[in-house]
Protein backbone atom coordinates (compact mmCIF):
# COMPACT_ATOMS: atom_id res chain seq x y z
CA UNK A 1 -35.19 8.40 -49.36
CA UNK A 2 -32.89 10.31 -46.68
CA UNK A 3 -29.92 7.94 -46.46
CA UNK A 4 -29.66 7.29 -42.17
CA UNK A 5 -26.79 6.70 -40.32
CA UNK A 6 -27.38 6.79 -36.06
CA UNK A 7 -24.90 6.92 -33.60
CA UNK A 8 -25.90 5.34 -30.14
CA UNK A 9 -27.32 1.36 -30.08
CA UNK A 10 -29.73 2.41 -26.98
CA UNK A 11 -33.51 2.16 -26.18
CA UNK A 12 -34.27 5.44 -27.59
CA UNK A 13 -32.67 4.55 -31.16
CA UNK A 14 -34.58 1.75 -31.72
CA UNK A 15 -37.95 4.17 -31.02
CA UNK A 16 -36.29 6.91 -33.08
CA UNK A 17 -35.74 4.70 -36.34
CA UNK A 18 -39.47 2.64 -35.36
CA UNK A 19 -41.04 5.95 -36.26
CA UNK A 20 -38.56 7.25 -38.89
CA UNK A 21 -39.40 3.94 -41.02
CA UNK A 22 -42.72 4.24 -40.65
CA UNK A 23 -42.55 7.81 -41.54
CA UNK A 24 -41.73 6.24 -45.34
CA UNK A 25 -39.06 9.32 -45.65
CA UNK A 26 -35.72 7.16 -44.58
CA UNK A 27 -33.43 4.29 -45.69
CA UNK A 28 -31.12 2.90 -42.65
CA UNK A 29 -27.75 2.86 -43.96
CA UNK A 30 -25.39 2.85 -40.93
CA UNK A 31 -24.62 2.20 -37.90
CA UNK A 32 -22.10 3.35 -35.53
CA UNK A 33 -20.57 2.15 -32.13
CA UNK A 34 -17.59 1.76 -30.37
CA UNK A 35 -17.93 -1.70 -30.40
CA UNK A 36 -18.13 -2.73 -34.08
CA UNK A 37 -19.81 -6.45 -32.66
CA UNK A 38 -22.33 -3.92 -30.87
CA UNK A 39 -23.01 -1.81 -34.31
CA UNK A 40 -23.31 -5.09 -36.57
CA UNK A 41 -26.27 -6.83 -34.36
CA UNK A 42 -28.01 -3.71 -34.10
CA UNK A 43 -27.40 -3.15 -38.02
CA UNK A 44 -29.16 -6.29 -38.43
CA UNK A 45 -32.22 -5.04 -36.52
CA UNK A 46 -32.74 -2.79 -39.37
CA UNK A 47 -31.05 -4.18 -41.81
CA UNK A 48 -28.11 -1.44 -42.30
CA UNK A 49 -25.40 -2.56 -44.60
CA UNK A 50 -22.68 0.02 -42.94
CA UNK A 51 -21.36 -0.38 -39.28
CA UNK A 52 -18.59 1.97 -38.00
CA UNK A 53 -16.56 1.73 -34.26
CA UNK A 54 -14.58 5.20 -35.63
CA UNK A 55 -16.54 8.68 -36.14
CA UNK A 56 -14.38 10.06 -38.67
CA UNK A 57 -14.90 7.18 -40.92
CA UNK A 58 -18.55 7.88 -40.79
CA UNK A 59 -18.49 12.10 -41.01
CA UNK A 60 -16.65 11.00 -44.45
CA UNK A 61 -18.65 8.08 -45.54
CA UNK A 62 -20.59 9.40 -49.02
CA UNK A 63 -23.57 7.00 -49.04
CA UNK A 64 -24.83 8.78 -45.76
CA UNK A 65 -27.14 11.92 -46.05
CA UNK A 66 -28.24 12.60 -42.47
CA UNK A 67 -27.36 11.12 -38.75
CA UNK A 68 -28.90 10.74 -35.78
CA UNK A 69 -26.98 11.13 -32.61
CA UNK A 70 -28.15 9.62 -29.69
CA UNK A 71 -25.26 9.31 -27.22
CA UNK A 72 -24.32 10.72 -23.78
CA UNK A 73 -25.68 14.19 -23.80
CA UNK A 74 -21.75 15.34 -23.25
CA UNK A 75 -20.84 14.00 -27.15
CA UNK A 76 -24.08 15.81 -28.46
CA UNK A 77 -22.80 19.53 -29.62
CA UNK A 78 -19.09 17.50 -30.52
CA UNK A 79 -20.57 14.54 -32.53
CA UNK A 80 -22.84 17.16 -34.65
CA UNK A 81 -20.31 19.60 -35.33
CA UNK A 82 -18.30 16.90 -36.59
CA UNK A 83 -20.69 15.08 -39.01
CA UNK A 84 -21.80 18.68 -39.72
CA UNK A 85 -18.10 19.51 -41.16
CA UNK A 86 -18.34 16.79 -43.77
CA UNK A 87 -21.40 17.60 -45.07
CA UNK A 88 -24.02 15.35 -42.88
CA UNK A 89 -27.38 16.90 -41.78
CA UNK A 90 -27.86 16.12 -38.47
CA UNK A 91 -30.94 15.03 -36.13
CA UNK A 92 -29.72 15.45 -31.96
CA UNK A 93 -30.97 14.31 -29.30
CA UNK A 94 -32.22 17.05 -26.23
CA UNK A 95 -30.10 18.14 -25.30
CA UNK A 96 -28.84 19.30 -28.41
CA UNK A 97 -25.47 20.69 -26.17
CA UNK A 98 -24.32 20.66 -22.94
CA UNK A 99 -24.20 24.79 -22.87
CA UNK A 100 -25.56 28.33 -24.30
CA UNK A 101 -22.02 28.57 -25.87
CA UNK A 102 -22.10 25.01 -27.81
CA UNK A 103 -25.43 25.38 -28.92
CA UNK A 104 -24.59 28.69 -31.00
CA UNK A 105 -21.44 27.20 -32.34
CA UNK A 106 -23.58 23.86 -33.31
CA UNK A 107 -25.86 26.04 -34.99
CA UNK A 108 -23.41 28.46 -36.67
CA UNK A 109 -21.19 24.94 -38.12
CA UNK A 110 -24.95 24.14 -39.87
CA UNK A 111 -25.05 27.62 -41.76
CA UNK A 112 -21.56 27.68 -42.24
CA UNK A 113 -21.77 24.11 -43.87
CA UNK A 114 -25.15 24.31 -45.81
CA UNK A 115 -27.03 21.28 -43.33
CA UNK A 116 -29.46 20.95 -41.01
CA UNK A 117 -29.23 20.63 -37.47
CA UNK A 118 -32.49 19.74 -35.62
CA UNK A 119 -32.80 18.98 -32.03
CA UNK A 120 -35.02 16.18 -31.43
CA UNK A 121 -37.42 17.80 -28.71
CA UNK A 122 -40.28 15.59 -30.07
CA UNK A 123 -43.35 17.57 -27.56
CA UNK A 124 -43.79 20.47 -29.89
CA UNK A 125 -44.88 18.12 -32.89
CA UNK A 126 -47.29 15.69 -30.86
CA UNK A 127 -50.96 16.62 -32.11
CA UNK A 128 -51.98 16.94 -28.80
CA UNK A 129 -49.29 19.83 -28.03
CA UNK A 130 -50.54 21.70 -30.99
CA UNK A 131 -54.01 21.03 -29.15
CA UNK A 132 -52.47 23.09 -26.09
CA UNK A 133 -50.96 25.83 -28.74
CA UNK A 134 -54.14 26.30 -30.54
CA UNK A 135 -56.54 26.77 -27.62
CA UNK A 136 -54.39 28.89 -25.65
CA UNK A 137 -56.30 32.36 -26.88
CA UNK A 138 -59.44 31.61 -25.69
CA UNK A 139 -57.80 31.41 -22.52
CA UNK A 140 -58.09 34.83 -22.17
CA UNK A 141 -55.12 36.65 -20.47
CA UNK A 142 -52.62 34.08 -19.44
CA UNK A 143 -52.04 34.26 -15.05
CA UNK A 144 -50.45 31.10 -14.05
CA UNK A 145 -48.87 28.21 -15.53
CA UNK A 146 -47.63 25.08 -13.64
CA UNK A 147 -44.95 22.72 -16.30
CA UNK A 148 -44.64 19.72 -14.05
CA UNK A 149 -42.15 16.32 -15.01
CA UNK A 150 -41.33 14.07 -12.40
CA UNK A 151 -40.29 10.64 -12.19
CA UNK A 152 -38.32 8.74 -10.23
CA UNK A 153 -35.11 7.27 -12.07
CA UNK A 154 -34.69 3.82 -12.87
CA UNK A 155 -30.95 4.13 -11.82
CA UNK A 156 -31.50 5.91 -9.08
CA UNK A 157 -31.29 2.73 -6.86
CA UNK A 158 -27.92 2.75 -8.64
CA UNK A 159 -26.65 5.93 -7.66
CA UNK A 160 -28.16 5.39 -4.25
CA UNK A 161 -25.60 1.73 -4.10
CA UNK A 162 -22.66 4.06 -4.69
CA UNK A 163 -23.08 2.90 -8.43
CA UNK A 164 -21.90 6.17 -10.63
CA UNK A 165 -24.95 5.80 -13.55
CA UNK A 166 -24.60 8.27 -16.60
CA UNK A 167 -27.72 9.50 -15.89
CA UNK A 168 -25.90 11.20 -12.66
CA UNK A 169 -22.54 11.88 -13.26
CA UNK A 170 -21.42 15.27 -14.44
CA UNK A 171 -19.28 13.88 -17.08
CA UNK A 172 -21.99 13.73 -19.31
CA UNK A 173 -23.69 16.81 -18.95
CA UNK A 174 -26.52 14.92 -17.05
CA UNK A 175 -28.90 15.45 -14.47
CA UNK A 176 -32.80 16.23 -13.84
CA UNK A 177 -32.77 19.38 -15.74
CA UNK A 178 -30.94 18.74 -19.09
CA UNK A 179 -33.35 14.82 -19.09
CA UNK A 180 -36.97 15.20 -17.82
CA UNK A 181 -36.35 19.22 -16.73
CA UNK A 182 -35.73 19.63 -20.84
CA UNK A 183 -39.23 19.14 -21.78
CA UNK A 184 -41.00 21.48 -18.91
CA UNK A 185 -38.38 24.09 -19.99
CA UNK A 186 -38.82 23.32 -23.85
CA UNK A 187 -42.41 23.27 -23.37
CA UNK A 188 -42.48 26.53 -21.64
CA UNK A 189 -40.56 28.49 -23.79
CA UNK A 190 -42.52 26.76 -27.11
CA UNK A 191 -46.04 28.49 -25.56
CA UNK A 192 -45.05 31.19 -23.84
CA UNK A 193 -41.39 32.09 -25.63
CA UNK A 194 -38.46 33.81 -23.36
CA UNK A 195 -38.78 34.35 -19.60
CA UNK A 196 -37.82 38.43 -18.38
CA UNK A 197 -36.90 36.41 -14.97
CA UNK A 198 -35.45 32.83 -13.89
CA UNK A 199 -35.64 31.68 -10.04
CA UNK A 200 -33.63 28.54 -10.28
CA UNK A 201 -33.08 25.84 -6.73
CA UNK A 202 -32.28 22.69 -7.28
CA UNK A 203 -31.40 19.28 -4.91
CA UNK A 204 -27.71 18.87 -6.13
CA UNK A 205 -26.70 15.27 -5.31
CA UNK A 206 -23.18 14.58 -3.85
CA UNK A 207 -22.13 13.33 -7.77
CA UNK A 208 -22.90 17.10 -8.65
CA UNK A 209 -25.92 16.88 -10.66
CA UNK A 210 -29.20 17.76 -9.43
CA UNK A 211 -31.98 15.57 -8.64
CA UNK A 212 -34.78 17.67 -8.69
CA UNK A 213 -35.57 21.27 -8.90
CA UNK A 214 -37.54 24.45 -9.46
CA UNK A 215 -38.05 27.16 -11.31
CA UNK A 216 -40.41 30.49 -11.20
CA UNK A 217 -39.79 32.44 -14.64
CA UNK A 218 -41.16 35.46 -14.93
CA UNK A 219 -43.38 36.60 -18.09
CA UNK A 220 -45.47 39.60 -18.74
CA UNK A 221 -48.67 39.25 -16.14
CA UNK A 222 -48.00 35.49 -15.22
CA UNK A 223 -45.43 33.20 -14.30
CA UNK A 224 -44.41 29.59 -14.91
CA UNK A 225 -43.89 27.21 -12.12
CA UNK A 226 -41.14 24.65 -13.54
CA UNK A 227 -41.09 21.14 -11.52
CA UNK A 228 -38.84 18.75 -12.15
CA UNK A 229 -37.33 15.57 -10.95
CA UNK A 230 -35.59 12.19 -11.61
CA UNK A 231 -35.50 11.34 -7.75
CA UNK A 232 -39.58 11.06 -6.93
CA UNK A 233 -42.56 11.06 -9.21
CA UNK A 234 -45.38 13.30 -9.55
CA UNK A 235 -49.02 12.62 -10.80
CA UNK A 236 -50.29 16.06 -11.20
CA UNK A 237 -50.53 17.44 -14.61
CA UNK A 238 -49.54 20.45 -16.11
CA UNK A 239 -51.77 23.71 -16.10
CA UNK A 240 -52.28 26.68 -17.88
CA UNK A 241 -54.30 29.20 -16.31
CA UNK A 242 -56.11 32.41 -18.00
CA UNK A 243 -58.95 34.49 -17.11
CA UNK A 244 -61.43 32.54 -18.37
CA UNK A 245 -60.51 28.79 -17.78
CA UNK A 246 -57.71 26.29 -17.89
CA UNK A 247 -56.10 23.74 -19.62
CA UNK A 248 -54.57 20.47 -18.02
CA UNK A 249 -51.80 18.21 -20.00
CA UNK A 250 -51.41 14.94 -18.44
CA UNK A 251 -47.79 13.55 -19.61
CA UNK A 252 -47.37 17.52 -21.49
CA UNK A 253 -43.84 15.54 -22.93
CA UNK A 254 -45.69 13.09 -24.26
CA UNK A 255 -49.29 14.51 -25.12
CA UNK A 256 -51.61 12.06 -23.23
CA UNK A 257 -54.47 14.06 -22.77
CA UNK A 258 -55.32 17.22 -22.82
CA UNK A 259 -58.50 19.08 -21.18
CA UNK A 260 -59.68 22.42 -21.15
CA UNK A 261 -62.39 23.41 -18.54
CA UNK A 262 -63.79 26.75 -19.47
CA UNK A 263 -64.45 29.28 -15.85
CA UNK A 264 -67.97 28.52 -14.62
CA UNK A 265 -68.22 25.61 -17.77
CA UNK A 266 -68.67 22.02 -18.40
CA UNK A 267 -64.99 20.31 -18.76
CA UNK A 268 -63.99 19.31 -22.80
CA UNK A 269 -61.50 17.01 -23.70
CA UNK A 270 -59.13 18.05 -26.15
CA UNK A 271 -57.39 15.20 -26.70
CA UNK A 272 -56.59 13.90 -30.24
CA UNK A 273 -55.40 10.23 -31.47
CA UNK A 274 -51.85 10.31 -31.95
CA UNK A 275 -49.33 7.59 -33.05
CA UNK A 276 -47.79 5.36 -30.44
CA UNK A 277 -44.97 6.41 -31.42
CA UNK A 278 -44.35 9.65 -30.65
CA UNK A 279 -41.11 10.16 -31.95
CA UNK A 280 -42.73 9.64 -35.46
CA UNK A 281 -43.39 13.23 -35.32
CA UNK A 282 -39.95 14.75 -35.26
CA UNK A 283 -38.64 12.15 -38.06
CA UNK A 284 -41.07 13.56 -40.05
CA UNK A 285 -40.03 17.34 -39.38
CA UNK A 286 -36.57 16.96 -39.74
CA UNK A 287 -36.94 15.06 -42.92
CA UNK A 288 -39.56 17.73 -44.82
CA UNK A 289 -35.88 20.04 -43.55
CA UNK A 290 -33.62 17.71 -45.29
CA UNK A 291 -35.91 17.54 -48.01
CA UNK A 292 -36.07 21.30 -48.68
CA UNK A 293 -32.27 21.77 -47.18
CA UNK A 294 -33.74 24.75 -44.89
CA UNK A 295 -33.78 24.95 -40.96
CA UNK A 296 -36.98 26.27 -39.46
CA UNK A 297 -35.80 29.21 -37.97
CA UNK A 298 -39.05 29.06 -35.32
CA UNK A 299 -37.16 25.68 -33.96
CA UNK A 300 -33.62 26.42 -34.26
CA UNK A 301 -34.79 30.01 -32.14
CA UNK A 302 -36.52 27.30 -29.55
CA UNK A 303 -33.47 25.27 -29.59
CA UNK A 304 -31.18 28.10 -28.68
CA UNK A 305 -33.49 29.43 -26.05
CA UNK A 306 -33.78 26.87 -24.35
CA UNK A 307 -29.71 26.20 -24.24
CA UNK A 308 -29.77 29.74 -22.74
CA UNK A 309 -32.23 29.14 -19.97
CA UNK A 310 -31.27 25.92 -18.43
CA UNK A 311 -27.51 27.02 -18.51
CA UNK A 312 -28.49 29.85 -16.42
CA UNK A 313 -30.60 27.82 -14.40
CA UNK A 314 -27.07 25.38 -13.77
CA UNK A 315 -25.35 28.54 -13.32
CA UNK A 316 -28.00 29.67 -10.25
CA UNK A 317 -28.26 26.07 -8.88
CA UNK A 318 -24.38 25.61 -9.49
CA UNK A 319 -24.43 22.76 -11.43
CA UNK A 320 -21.63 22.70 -13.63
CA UNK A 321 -19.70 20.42 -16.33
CA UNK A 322 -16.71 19.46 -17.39
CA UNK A 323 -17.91 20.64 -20.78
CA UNK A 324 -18.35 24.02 -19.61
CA UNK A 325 -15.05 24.92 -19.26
């Protein structure tokens, strides 16, 4: 059993360490906050025996194999170097850094220290996305592609009230593209690999974060159409079209269905039963890593690549962080 420690007491923990126990491959050990009150009632929830309010105390604790870090996206690259240093594999949360630049130092601390580093982009794992993968070929030659993720923030109303939410303030390395943008970017670069061209515009709200944008990358005889946004939502699905047919993804982060209608044919669903949990699939990936101590090089490329594109789409949008400089 992988020893677990997580840092961050949020929404998105909880799923994480749902699917990680059920996975069989983990033991919750700790818990870290900086409240310590905070870190002891959600080490009750799962029954961890360790609760930190101070990261170094954790990096150095010995009864901890692996951590998952689930703060602000700003702490991401930071908190993994540092439990990376002591020994600790870690498991990230997209964004695995607020830049290009952090990921490859993230990355380079793993090798240097003998760990693994995964970023927990959970789409690429999902049966359903492996549905997209597989059928791709008998696409035919790829011509258009349309990666679509909108949705219309819960603290937007917030932001709106003068309010300065996380999920809009700079500070944090926040914003449509590095939340909901991630997976049409991850997505894209999973099927289709590196763009030769990015066309980047984005809504940049007054906080300096953008709301929404777009992006046309350019590939060998197609492009991608990138749409993203945390300020409206959309109820299109994603498309891949080829010369002979098309497949739709409703949800493409997420997997919900998938359907390929074949030119001049009868429409097929694709769609496979998943768990309802879809982080289960990463928790399982990163822990057959631990388990071997080896990174997958096919992720940690997608990792990196994707670090590269959406920090030059901040760059052409001119969105930029206090962690960038």
């Amino acid at each position: 059993m992988i020893k677990l420690a997580v840092i961050g007491t949020n929404w998105i923990t909880e799923r994480f360490l749902a699917g990680a126990i059920e996975s069989g491959k983990y033991e919750v050990t700790a818990v870290y906050s900086r409240s310590l009150e905070q870190a002891k009632v959600f080490a009750e929830k799962f029954k961890a025996e360790l609760t930190f309010d101070c990261l170094d105390q954790l990096a150095q604790c010995k009864e901890v194999d692996a951590v998952y870090i689930a703060s602000p996206n700003s702490f991401h690259a930071p908190q993994s170097i540092q439990m990376m240093k002591q020994g600790k594999h870690v498991i990230c949360e997209k964004p695995m850094a607020s830049n290009y630049t952090q990921a490859q130092l993230a990355y380079q601390t793993a090798q240097v220290n003998n760990v693994v580093l995964f970023e927990a982009f959970m789409s690429p794992y999902l049966p359903n996305f492996q549905q997209i993968k597989s059928h791709l070929p008998s696409l035919g030659a790829i011509r258009k592609a349309h990666i679509t993720y909108c949705q219309y923030s819960s603290r937007y109303p917030k932001y709106l009230n003068g309010e300065n939410p996380n999920t809009f303030n700079p500070e944090f390395s926040n914003g449509s593209i590095m939340d909901i943008g991630f997976y049409c970017v991850g997505s894209m670069i999973e099927l289709f690999g590196e763009p030769k061209s990015i066309q980047a515009q984005a809504h940049v709200l007054d906080s300096g974060v953008d709301g929404n944008g777009s992006i046309i990358c350019g590939y060998d005889g197609f492009d991608v159409v990138v749409m993203h946004s945390k300020t409206s939502d959309s109820y299109v699905p994603s498309e891949i079209q080829g010369e002979n047919g098309a497949i739709l993804a409703e949800m493409i982060s997420i997997g919900e269905k998938v359907t390929k209608i074949p030119r001049g044919g009868e429409k097929e669903d694709l769609t496979l039963e998943q768990n309802a949990n879809p982080m289960f699939y990463e928790a399982l990936k990163f822990a057959e890593q631990v388990e071997s101590n080896k990174m997958d090089d096919h992720a940690v490329e997608r990792s990196l690549l994707i670090s590269k594109v959406t920090t030059e789409i901040r760059k052409q949008t001119g969105v930029a962080f206090p962690a960038d400089s």
